[in-house]
Each structure stands twice: as C-alpha cells, then as structure tokens.
C-alpha atoms as a PDB file:
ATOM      1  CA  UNK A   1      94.406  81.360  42.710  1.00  0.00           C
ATOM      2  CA  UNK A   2      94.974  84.311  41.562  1.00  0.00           C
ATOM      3  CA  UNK A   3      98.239  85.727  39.777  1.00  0.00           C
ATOM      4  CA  UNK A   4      99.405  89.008  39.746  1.00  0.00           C
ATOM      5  CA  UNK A   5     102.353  90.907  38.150  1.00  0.00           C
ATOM      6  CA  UNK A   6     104.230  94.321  39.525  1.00  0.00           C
ATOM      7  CA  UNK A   7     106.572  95.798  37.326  1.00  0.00           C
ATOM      8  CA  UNK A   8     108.095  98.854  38.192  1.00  0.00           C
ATOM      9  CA  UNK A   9     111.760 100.189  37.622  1.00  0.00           C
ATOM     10  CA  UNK A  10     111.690 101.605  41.590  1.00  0.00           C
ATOM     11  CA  UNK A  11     112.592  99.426  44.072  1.00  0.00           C
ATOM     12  CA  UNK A  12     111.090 100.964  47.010  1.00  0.00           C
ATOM     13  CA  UNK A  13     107.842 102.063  45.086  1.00  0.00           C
ATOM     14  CA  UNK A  14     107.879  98.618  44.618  1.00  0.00           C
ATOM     15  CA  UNK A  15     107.186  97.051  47.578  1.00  0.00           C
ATOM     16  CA  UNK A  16     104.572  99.612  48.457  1.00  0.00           C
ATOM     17  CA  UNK A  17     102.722  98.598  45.422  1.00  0.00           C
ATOM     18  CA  UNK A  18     103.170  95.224  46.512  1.00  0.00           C
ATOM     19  CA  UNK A  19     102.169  95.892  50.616  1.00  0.00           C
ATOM     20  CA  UNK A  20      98.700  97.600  48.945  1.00  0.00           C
ATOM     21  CA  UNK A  21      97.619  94.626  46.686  1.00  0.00           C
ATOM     22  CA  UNK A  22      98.488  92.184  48.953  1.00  0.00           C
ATOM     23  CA  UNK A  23      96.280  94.423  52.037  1.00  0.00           C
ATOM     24  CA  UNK A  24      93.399  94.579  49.594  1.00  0.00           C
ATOM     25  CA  UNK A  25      93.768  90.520  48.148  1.00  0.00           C
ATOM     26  CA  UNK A  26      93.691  89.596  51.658  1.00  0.00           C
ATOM     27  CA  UNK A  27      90.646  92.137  52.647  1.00  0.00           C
ATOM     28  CA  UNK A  28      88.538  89.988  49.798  1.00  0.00           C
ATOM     29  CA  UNK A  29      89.926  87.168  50.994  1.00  0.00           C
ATOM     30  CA  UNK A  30      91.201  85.568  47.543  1.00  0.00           C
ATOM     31  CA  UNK A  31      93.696  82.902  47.376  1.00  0.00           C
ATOM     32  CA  UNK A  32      96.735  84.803  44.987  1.00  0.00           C
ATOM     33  CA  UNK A  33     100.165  84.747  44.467  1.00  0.00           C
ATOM     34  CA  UNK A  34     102.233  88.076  43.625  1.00  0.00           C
ATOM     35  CA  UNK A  35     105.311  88.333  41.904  1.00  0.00           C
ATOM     36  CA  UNK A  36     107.113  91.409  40.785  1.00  0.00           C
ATOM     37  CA  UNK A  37     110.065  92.497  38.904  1.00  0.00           C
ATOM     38  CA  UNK A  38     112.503  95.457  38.903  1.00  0.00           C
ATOM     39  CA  UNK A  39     113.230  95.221  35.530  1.00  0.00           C
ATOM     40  CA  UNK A  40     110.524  94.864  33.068  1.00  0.00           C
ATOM     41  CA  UNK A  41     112.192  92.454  30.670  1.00  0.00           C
ATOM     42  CA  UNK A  42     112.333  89.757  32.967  1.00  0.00           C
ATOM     43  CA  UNK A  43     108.767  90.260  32.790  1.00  0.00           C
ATOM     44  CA  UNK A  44     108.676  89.914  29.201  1.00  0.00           C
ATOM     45  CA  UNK A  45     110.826  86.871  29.750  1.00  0.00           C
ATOM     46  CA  UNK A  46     108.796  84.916  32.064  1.00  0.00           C
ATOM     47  CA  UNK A  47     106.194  85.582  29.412  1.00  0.00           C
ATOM     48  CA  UNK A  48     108.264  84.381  26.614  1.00  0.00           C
ATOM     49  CA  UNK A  49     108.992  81.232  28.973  1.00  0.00           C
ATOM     50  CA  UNK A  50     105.023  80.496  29.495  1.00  0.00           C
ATOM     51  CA  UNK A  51     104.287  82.501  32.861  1.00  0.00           C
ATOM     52  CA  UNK A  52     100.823  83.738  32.766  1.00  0.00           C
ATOM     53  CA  UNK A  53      99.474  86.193  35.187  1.00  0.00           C
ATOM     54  CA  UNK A  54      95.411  87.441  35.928  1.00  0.00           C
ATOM     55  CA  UNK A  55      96.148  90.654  36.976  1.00  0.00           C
ATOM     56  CA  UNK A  56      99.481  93.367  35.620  1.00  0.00           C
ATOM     57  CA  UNK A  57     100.567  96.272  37.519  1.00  0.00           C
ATOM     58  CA  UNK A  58     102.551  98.492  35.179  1.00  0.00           C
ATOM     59  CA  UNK A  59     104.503 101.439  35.677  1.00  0.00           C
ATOM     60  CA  UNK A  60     104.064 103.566  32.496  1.00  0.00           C
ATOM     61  CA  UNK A  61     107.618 105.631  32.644  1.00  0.00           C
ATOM     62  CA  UNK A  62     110.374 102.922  32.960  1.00  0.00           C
ATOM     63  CA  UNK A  63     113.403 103.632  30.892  1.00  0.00           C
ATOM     64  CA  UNK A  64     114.372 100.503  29.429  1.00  0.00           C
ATOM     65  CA  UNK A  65     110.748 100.114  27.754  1.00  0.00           C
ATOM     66  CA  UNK A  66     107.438 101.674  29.182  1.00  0.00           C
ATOM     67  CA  UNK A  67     104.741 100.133  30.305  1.00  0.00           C
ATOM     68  CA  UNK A  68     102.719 100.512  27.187  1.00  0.00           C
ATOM     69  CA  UNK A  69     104.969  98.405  25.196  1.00  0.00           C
ATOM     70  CA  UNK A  70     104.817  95.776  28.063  1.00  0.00           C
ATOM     71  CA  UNK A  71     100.592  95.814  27.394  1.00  0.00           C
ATOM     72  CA  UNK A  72     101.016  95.559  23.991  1.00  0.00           C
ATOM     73  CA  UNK A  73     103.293  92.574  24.647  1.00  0.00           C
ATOM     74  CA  UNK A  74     101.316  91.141  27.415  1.00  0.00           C
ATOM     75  CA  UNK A  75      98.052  91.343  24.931  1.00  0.00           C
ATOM     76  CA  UNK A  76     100.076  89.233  22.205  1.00  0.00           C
ATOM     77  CA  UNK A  77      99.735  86.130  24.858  1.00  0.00           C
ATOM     78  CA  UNK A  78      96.795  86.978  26.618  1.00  0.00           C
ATOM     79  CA  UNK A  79      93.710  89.045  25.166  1.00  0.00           C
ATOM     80  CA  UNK A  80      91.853  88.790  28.078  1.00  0.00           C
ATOM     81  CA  UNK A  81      93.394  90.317  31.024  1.00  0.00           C
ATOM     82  CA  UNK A  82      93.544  92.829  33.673  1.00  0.00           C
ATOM     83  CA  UNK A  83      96.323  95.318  32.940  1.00  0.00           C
ATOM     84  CA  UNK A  84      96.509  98.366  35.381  1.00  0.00           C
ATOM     85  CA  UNK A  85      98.526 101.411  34.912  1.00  0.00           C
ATOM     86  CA  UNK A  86     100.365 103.638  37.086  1.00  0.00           C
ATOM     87  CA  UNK A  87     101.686 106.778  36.324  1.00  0.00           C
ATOM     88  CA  UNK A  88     102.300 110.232  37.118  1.00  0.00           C
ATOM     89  CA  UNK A  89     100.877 112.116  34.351  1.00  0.00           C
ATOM     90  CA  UNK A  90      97.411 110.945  32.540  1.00  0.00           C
ATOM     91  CA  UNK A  91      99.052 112.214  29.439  1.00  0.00           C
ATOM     92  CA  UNK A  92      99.524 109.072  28.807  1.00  0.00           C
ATOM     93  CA  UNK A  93      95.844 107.936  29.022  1.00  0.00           C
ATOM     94  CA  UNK A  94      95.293 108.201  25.399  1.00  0.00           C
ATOM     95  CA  UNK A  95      97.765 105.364  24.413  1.00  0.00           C
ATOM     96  CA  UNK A  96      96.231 103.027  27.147  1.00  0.00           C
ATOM     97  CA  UNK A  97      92.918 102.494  25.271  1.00  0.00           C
ATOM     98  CA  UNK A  98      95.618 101.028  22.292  1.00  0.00           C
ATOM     99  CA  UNK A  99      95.587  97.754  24.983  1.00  0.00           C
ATOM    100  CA  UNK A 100      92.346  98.232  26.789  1.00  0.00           C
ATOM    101  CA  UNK A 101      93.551  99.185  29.937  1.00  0.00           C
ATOM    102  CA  UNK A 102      91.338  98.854  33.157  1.00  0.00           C
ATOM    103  CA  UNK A 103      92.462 101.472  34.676  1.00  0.00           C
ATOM    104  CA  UNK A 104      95.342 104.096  35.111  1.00  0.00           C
ATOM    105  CA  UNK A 105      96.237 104.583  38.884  1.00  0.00           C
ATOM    106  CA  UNK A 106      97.998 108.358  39.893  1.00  0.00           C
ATOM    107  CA  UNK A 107     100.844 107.617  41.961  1.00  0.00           C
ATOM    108  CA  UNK A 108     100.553 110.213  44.449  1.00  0.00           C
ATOM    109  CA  UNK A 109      96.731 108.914  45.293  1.00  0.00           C
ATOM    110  CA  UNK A 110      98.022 105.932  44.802  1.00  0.00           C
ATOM    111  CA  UNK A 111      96.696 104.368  48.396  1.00  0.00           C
ATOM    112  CA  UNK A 112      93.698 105.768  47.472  1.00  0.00           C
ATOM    113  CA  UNK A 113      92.200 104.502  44.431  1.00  0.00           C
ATOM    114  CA  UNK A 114      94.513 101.516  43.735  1.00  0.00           C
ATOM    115  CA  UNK A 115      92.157  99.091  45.890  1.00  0.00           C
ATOM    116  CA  UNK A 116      89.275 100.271  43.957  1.00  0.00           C
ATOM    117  CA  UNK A 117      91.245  99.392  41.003  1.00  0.00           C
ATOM    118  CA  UNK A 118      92.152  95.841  41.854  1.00  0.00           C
ATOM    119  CA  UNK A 119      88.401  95.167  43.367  1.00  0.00           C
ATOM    120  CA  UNK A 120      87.387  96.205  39.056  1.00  0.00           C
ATOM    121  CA  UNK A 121      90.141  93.908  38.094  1.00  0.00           C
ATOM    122  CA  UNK A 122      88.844  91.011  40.453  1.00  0.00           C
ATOM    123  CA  UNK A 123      84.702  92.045  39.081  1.00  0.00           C
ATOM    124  CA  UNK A 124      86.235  91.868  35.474  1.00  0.00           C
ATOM    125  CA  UNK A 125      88.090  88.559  35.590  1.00  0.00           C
ATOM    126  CA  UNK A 126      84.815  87.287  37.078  1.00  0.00           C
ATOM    127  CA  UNK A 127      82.844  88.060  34.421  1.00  0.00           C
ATOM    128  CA  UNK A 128      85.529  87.476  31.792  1.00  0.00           C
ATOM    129  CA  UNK A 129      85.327  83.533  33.428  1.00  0.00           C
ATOM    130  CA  UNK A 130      81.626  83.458  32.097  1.00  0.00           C
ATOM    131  CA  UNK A 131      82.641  83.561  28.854  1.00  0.00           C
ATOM    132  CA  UNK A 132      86.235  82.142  28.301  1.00  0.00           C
ATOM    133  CA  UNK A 133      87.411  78.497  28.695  1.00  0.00           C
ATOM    134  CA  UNK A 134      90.590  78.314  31.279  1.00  0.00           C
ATOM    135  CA  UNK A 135      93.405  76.127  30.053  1.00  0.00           C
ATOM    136  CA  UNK A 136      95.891  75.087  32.356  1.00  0.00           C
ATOM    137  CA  UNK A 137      99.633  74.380  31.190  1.00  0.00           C
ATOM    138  CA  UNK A 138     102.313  73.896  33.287  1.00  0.00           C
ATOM    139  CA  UNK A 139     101.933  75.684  36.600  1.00  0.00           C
ATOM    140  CA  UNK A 140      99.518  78.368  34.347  1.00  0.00           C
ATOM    141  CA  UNK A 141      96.377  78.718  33.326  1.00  0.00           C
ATOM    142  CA  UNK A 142      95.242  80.901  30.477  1.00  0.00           C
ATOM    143  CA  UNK A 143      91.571  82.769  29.717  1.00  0.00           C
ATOM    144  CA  UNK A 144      90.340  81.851  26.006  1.00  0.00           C
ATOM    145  CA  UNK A 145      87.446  83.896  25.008  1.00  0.00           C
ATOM    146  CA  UNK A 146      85.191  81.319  23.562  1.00  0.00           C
ATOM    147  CA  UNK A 147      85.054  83.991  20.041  1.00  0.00           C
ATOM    148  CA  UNK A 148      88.546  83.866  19.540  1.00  0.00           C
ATOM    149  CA  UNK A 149      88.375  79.709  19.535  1.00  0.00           C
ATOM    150  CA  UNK A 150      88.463  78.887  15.658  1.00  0.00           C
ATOM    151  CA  UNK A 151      88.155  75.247  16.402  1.00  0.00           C
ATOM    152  CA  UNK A 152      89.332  72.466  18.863  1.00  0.00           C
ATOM    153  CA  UNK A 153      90.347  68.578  17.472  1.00  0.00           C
ATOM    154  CA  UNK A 154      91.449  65.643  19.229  1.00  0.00           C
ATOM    155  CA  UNK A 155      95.435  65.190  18.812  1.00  0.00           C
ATOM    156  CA  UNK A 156      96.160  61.487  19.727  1.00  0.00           C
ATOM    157  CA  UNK A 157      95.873  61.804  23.865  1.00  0.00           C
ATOM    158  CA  UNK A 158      94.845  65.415  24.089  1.00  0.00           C
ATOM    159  CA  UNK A 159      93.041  68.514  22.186  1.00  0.00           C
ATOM    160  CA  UNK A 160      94.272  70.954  20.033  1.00  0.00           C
ATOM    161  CA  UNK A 161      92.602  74.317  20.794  1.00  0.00           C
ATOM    162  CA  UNK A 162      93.714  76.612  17.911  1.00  0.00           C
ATOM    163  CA  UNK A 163      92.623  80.265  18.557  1.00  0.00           C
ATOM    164  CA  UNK A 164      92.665  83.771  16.174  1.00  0.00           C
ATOM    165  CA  UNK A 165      94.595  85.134  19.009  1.00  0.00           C
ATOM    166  CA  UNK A 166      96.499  83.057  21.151  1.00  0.00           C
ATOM    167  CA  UNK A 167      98.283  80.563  18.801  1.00  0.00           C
ATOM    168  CA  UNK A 168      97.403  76.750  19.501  1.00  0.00           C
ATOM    169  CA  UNK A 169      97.052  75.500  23.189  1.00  0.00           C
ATOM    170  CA  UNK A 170      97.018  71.827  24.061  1.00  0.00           C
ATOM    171  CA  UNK A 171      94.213  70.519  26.833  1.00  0.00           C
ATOM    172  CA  UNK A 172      93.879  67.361  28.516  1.00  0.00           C
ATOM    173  CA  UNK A 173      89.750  67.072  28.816  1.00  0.00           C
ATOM    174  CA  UNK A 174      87.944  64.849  26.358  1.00  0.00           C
ATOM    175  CA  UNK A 175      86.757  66.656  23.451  1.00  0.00           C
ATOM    176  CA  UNK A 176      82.692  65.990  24.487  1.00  0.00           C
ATOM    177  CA  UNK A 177      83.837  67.373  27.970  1.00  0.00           C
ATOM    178  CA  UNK A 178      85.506  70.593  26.125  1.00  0.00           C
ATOM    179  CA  UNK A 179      82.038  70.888  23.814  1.00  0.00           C
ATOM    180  CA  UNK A 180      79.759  70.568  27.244  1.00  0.00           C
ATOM    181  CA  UNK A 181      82.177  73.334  29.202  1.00  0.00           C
ATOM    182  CA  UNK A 182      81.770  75.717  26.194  1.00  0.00           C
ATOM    183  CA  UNK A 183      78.045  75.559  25.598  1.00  0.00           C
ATOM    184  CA  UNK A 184      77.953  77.671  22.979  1.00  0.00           C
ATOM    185  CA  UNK A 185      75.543  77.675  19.868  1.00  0.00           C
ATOM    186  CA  UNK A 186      78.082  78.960  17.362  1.00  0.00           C
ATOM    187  CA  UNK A 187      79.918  75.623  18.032  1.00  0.00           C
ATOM    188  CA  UNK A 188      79.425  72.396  16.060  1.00  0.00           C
ATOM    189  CA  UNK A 189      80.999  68.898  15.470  1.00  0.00           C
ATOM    190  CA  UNK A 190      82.390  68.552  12.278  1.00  0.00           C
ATOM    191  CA  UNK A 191      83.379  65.060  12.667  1.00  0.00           C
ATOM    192  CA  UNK A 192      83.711  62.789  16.151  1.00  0.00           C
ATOM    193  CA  UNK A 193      86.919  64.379  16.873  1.00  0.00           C
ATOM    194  CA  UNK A 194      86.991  67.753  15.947  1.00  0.00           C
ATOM    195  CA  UNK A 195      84.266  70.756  16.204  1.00  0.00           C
ATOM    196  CA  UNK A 196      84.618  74.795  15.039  1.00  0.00           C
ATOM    197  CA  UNK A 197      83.126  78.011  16.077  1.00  0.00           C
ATOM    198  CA  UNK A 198      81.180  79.144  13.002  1.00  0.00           C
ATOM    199  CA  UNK A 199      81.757  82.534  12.970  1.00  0.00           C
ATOM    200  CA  UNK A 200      84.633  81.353  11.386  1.00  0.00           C
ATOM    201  CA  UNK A 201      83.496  79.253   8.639  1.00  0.00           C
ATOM    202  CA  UNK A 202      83.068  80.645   4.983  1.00  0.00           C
ATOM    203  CA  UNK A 203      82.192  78.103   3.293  1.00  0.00           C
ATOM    204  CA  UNK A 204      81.051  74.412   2.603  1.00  0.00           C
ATOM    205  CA  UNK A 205      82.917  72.589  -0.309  1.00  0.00           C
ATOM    206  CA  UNK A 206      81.672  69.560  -0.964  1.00  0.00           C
ATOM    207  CA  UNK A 207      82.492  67.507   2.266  1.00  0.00           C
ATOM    208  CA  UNK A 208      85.055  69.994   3.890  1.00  0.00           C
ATOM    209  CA  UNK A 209      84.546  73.433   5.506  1.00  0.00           C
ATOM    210  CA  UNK A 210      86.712  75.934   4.626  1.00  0.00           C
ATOM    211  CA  UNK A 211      87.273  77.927   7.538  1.00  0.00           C
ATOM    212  CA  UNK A 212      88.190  82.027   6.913  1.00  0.00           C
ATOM    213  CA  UNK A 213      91.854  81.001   7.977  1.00  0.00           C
ATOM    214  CA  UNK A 214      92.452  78.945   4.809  1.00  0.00           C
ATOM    215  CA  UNK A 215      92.191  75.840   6.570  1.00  0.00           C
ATOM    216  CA  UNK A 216      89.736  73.119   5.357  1.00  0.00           C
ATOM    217  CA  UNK A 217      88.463  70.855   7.982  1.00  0.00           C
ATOM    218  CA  UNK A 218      86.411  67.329   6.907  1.00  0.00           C
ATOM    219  CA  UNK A 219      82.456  67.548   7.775  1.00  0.00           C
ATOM    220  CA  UNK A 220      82.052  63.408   8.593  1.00  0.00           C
ATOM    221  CA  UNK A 221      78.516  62.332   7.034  1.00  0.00           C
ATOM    222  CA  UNK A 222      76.705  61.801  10.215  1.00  0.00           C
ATOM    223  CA  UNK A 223      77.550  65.513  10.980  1.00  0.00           C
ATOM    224  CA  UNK A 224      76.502  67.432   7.650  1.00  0.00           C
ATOM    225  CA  UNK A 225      72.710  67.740   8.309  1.00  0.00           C
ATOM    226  CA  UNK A 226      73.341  69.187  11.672  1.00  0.00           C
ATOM    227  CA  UNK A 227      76.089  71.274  10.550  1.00  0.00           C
ATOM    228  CA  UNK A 228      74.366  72.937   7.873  1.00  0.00           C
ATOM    229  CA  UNK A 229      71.051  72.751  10.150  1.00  0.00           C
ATOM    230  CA  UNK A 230      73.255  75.172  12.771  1.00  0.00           C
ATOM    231  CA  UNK A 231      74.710  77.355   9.993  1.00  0.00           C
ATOM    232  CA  UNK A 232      71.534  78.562   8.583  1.00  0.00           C
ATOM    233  CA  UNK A 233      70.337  79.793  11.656  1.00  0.00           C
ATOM    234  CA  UNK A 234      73.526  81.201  12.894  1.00  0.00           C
ATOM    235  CA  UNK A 235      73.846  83.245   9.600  1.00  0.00           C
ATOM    236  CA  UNK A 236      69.868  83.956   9.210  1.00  0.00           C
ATOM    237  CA  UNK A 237      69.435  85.343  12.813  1.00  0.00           C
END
C-alpha cells in the first residue's frame, strides 16, 4: 500500500489536492491510503510519533512553518522519499534541491501536471525498492537504502539495523534471511550474528573492526579469512 501525505494550510485547496491524487492512484490502480492535515505540525507530529508516509504533498507558503522546513524534517526520518512541492512562485525552486525534491507543482496548472508528478513519484519509489530494504514497524514501513546500513546484529529475538541516517530500527527476519534480502557484495559476516557494510569499515585491529563510527565490532575466527578476502577486493576495485 501506498501512503501519502497532504499538507496544506487551505482547507478547500485541500481537498482538491486530495480529489486529484486519489483520481490518478485509482487510474494506476495502486492500493494507497491518503491522509492530510490542515496544519503542518500535526504532520511533524505524526512523524515524531512513528507515522511514515511514501509519498508528501507540501505546500511551500504556510505560515506557521513552510514546506521546506517540513522536507528538511521529513528527510531527518526518511532519506528516501518522494516529497512534492506546490507553490505559486518557483522562486522557491532553488531551496528545494536543499531536500531533493521530485518535483515542484504550480498551483494554477495544478490539474495539469500534478498526475504527471505523482506517476514520477510512483516510477521513483519503484526503483528506490531495488535498492533499499523495507522495514515494517508498527502499522509503517520504512525504505533503508542498503548504503546508509552501517551494520545489522542479532538482539536476543530480533535484529538491530543501525543506519548513518535513520538511527537504529529493529526487524523481526532472521539475520541469514536479512543477509539473502540485501544481496549486496559490500556486506559481510563478522561473526554468526552480526554482519557490516564495508564502506564503513576503517580498519582491522587485531580481532575487531573498527568501523568509521567509532564503534568496534568482533571479527569471530571462522569469519576473518573471508572478511579480509571481501575487503581487499572491495577497496582494490
């Protein structure tokens, strides 16, 4: 399914954005769910509170806080994202590449070119899939880009995916299941229970790596030949 956002501070312009994405979701024929909000710090608040959306509609000029301080707070939670802009003046087109924007949507051709807007958001999302693992939590699920994963270890019943970005997420999948999903050279076991992306690694120290966020994770003995074996061509190629 997917989830989409509206915020904008007019309550009629609201519900046309909302008649037009729900038209064009249905044209494509794509199970979603739309939810929008008058007032954009209740958007910022479902964030804070673990809502997670595919797809945000922003106004630019609202007057508690514009829409390009809602991006830059939607990109805090999720790097990976379609956020869509709509404004009357491309003035502000500048400050949108500061949260890579998909697109900025004129109001008055708003009917126009807003479809074409969602149908790149729905194209992007697809190929953003290829290459991100989705975590569910909750009701949510969230896109990880597999280069912002700095490693992923088995906590008692479930995984610990910490991330550059995102914080640490918790997953339920076995941590061979996780590896298989991600099929990713840059990724390695360290041990049975834990394995890193090494584009993060600095450095082997004796029997730990010491990843570039200070951390130092054990390399089990089994592991070290392969480990190495996969570092050497990572950094030679």
């Amino acid at each position: 399914m997917i989830k989409i956002a509206i915020a904008d501070d007019s309550e009629e312009f609201l519900q046309d954005v909302k008649n037009l994405v729900k038209a064009q979701m249905e044209k494509v024929s794509c199970s979603f769910q739309v939810k929008v909000y008058l007032k954009p710090y209740n958007l910022l608040s479902s964030l804070a509170d673990g809502d997670r959306f595919d797809i945000y509609i922003l106004d630019v000029e609202m007057p508690e806080i514009s829409g390009i301080e809602v991006a830059k707070v939607i990109r805090e939670f999720q790097p990976v994202t379609a956020i869509i802009f709509l404004t009357s003046y491309l003035e502000y087109a500048a400050e949108g590449y500061t949260v890579n924007a998909l697109r900025y949507v004129l109001k008055e051709r708003m009917a126009d070119t807003l479809p074409e807007a969602m149908e790149t958001a729905l194209k992007a999302l697809a190929d953003a899939d290829k290459n991100c693992l989705l975590v569910s939590f909750y009701s949510n699920v969230t896109r990880i880009p597999y280069k912002d994963i700095i490693y992923v270890r088995k906590n008692y019943r479930s995984l610990q995916i910490v991330t550059a970005a995102q914080g640490t997420l918790s997953d339920n999948r076995g941590i061979k299941e996780l590896f298989d999903k991600i099929n990713d050279p840059r990724f390695a076991f360290t041990e049975r229970g834990c394995f890193i992306n090494l584009d993060f690694a600095r450095a082997i120290d004796g029997s730990w790596m010491v990843m570039k966020n200070g951390e130092r994770l054990p390399i089990s003995r089994p592991m070290m030949p392969k480990v190495k074996e996969t570092i050497l061509r990572l950094w030679s190629e």
